[in-house]
C-alpha atoms as a PDB file:
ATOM      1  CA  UNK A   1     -40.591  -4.919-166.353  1.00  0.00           C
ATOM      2  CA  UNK A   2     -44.120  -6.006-166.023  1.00  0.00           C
ATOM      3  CA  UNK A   3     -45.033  -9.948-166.428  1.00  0.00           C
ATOM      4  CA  UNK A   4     -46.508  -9.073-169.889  1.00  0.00           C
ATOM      5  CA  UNK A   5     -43.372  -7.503-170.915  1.00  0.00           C
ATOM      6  CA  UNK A   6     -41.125 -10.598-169.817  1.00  0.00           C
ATOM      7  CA  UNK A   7     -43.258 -13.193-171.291  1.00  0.00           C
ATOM      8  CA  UNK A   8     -43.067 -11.149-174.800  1.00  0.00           C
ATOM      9  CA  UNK A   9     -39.353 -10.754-174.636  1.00  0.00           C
ATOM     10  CA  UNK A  10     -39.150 -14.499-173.581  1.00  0.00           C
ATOM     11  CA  UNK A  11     -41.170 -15.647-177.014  1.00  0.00           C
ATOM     12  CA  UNK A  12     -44.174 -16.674-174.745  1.00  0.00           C
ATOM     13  CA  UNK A  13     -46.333 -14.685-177.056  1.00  0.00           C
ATOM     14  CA  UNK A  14     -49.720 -16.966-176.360  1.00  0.00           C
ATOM     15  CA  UNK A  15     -49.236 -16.597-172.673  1.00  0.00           C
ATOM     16  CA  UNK A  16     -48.799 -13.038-172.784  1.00  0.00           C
ATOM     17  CA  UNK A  17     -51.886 -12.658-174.942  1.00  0.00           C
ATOM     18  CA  UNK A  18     -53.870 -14.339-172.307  1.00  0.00           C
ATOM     19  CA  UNK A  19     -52.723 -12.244-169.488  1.00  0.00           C
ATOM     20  CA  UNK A  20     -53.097  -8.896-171.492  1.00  0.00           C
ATOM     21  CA  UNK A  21     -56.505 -10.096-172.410  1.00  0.00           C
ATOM     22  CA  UNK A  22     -57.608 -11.985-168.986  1.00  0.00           C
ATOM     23  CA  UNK A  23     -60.974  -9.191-168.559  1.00  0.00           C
ATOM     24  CA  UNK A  24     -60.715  -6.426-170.589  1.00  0.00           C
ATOM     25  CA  UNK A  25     -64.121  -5.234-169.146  1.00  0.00           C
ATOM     26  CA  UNK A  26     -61.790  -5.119-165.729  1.00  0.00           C
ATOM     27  CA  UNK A  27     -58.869  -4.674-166.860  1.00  0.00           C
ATOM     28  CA  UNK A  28     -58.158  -2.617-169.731  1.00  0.00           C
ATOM     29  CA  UNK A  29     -54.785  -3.690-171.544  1.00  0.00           C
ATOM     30  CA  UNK A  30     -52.594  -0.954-171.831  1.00  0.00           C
ATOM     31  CA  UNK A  31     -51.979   0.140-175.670  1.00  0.00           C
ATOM     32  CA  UNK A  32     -48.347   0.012-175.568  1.00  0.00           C
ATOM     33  CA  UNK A  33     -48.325  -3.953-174.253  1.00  0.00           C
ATOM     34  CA  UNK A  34     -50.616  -4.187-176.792  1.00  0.00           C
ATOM     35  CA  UNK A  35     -48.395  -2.797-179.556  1.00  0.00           C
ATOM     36  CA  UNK A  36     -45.327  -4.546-177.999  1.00  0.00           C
ATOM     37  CA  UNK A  37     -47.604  -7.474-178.427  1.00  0.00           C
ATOM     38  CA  UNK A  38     -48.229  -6.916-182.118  1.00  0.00           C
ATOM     39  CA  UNK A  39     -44.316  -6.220-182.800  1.00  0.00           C
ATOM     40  CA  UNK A  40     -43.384  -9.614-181.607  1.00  0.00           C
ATOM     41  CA  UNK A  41     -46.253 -11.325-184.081  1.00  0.00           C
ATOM     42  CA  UNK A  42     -45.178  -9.076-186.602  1.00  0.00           C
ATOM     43  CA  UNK A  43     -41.771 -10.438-186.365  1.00  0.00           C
ATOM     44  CA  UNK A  44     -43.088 -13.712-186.239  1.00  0.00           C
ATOM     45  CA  UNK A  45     -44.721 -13.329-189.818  1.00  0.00           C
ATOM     46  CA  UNK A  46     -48.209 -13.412-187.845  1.00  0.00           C
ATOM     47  CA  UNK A  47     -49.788 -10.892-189.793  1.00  0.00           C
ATOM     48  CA  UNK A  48     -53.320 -11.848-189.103  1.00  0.00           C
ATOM     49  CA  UNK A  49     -52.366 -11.288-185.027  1.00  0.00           C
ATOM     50  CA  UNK A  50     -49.858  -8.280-185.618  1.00  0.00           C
ATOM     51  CA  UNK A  51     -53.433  -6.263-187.585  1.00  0.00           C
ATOM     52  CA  UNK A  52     -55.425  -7.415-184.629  1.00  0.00           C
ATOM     53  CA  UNK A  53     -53.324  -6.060-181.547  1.00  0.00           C
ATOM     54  CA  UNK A  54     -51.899  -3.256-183.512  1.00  0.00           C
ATOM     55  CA  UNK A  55     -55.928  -2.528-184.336  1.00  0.00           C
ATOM     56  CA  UNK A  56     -56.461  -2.943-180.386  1.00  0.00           C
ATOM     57  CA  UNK A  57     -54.024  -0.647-179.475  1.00  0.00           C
ATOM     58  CA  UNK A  58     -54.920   2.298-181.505  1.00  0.00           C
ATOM     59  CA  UNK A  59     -58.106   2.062-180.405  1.00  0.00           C
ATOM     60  CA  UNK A  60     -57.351   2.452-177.203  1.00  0.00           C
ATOM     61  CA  UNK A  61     -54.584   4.886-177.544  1.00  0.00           C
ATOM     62  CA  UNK A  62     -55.669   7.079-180.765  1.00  0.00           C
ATOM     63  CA  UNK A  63     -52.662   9.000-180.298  1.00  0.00           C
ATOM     64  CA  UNK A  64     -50.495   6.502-180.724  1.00  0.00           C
ATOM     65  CA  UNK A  65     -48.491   7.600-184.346  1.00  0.00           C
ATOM     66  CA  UNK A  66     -45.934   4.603-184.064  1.00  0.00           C
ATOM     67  CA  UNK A  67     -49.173   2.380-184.303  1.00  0.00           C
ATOM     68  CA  UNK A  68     -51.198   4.204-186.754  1.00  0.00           C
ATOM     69  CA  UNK A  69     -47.597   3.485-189.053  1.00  0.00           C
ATOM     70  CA  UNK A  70     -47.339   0.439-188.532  1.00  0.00           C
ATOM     71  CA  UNK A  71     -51.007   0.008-189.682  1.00  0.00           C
ATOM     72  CA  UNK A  72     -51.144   2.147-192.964  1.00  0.00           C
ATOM     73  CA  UNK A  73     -47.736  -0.267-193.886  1.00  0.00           C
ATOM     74  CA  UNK A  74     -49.994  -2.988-193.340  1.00  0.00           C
ATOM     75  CA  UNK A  75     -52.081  -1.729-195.790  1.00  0.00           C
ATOM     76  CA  UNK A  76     -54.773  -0.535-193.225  1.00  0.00           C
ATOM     77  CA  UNK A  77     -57.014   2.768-193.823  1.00  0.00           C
ATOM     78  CA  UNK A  78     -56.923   3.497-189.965  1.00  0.00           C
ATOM     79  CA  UNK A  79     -59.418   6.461-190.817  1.00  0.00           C
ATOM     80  CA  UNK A  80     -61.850   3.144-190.606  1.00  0.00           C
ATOM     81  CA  UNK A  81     -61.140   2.095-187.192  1.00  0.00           C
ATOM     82  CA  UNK A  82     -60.793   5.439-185.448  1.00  0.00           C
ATOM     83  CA  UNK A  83     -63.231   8.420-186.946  1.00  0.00           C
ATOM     84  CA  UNK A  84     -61.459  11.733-186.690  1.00  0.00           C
ATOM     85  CA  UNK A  85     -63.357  13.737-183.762  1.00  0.00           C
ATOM     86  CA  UNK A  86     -63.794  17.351-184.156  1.00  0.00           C
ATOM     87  CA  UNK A  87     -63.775  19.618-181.137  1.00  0.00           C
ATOM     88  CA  UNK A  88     -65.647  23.091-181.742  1.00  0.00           C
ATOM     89  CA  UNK A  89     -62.917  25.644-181.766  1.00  0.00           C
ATOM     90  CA  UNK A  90     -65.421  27.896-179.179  1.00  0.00           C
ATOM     91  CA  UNK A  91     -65.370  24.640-177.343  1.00  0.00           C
ATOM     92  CA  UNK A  92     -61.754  24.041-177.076  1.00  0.00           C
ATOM     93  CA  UNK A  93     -61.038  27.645-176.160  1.00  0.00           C
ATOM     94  CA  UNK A  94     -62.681  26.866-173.122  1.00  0.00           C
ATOM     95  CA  UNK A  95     -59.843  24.576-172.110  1.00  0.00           C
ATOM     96  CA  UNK A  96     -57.415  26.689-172.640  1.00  0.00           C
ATOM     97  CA  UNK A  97     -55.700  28.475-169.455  1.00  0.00           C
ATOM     98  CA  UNK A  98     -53.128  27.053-166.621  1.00  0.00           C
ATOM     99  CA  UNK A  99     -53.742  24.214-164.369  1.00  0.00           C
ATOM    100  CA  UNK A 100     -52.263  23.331-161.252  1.00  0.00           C
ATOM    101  CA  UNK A 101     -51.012  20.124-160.062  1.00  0.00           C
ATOM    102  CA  UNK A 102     -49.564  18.392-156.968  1.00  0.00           C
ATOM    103  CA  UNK A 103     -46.170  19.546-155.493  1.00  0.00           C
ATOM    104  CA  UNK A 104     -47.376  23.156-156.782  1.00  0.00           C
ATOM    105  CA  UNK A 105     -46.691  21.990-160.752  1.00  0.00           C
ATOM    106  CA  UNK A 106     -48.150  24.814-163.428  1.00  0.00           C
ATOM    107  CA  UNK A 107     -49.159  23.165-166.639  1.00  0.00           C
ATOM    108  CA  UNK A 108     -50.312  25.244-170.055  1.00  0.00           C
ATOM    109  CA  UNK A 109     -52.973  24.386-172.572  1.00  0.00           C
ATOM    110  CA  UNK A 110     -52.952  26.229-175.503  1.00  0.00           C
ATOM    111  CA  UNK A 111     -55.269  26.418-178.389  1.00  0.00           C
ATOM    112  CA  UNK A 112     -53.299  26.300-181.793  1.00  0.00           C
ATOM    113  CA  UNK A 113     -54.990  27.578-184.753  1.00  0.00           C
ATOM    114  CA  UNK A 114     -58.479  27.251-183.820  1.00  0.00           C
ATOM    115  CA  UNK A 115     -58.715  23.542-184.399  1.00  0.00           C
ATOM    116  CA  UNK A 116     -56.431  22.008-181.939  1.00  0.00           C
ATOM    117  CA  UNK A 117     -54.735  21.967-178.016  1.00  0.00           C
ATOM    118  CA  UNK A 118     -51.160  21.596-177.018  1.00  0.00           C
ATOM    119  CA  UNK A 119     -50.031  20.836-173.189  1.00  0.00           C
ATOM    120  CA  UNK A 120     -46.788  21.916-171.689  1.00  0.00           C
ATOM    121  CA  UNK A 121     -46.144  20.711-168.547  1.00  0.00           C
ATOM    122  CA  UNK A 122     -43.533  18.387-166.398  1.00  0.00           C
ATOM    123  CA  UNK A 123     -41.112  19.640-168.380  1.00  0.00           C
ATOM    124  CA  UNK A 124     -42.106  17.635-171.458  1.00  0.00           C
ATOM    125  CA  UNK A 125     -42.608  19.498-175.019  1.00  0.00           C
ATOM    126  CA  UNK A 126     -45.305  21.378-176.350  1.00  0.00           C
ATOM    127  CA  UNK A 127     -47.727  18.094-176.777  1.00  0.00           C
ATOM    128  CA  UNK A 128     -50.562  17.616-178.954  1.00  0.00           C
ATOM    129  CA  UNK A 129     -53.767  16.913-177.473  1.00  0.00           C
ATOM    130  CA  UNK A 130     -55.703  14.135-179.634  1.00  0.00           C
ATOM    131  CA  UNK A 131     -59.640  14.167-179.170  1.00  0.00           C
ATOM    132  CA  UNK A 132     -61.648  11.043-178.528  1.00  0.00           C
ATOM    133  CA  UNK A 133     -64.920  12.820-176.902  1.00  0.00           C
ATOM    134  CA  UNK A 134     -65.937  16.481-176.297  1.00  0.00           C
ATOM    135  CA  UNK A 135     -64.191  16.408-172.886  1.00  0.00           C
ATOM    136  CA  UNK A 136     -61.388  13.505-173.376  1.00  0.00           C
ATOM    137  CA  UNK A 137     -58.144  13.823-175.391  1.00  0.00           C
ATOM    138  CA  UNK A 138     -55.342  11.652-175.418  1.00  0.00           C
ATOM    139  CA  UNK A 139     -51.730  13.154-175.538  1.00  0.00           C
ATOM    140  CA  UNK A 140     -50.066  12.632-178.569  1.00  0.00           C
ATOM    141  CA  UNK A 141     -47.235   9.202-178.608  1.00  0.00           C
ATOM    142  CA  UNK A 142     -48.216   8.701-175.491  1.00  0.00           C
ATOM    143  CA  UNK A 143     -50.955   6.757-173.141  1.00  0.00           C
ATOM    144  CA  UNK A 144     -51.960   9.780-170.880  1.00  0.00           C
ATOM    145  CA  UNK A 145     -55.802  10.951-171.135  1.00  0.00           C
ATOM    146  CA  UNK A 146     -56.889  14.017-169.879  1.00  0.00           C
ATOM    147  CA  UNK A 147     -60.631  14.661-169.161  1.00  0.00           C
ATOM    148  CA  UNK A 148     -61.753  18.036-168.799  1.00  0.00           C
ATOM    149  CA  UNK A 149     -64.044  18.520-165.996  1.00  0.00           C
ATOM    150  CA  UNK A 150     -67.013  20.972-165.794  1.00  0.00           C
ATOM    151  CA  UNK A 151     -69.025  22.380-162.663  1.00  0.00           C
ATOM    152  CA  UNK A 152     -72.426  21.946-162.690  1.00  0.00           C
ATOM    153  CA  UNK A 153     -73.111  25.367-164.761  1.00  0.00           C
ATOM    154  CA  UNK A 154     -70.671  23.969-167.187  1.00  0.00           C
ATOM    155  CA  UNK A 155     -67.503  26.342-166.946  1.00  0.00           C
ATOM    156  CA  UNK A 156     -64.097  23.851-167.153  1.00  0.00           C
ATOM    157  CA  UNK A 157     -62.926  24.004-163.489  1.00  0.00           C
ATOM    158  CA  UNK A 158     -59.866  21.586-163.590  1.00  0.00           C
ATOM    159  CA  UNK A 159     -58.644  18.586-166.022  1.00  0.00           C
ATOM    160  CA  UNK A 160     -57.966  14.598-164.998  1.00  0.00           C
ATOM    161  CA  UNK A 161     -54.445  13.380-166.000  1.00  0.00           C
ATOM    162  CA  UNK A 162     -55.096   9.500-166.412  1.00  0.00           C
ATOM    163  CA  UNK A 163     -51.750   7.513-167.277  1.00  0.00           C
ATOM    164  CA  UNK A 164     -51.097   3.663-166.458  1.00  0.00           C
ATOM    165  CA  UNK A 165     -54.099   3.339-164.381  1.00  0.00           C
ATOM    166  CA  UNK A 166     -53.247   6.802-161.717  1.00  0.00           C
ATOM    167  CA  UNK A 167     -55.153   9.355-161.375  1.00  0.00           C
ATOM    168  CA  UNK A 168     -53.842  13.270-161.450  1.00  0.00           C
ATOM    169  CA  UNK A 169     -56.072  15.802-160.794  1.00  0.00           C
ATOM    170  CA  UNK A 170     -55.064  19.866-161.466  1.00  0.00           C
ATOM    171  CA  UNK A 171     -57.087  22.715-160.889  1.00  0.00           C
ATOM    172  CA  UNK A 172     -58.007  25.100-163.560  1.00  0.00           C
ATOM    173  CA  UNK A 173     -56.278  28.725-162.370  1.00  0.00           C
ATOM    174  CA  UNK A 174     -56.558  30.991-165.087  1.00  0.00           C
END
């Protein structure tokens, strides 16, 4: 359990705030800490802080269903703090295929009905992929970002797995 974690669970909610929050141009807080943050104002009857780090953490993970719940109870039309983006369904086609990752892992993309990706890979279910840019798409319920890389004629030639600050890189195959 990370400090932020302990100091939330410990009722230490002001110090954990200012640790999350010490340079978010350096460090960017993680959504979940930032959601765990808002549960433990929201059980506090701090509504004003609950809408602020609940706001924070969709933002930063717009993905994130549990959030965008816990926000539309609060009365909050989260269409207004994250705008829907729309991929092209040409463009997302282009993503679609196999990638390979370290230790020899094979993950899917898959375009599903024209408008939308899934990932399969690790093991893990069919995932929805949530677009926040042309090229960058969150996983759905969880903090992983993928970026799709392109070569310099602009043909997708692998994908970067981002999750809790690490780096994955996998090759595009097929």
């Amino acid at each position: 359990m990370t400090l932020i974690y302990q100091l939330i669970e410990s009722e230490r909610l002001e110090e954990a705030t200012a640790v999350l929050l010490r340079d978010p141009r350096t460090h960017a807080p993680e959504p979940s800490a930032l959601a765990e943050l808002a549960d433990a104002y929201a059980e506090r009857d701090d509504r004003a802080r609950a809408l602020e780090y609940y706001t924070m953490s969709l933002q930063a993970n717009p993905g994130n269903d549990r959030v965008r719940r816990k926000l539309l109870d609060m009365g909050v039309d989260v269409a207004t703090l994250i705008p829907e983006f729309v991929v092209a369904p040409a463009t997302l086609a282009t993503y679609a295929g196999r990638y390979r990752f370290p230790g020899d892992i094979v993950g899917t993309i898959r375009q599903v009905q024209d408008a939308a990706l899934e990932i399969q890979v690790f093991g893990l279910p069919d995932t929805l992929l949530v677009p926040i840019s042309e090229d960058v798409f969150f996983l759905e319920n969880t903090e992983a970002q993928l970026t799709f890389n392109r070569d310099a004629s602009g043909k997708v030639e692998s994908l970067t797995w981002l999750l809790y600050g690490r780096e994955v890189h996998a090759s595009k195959i097929e």
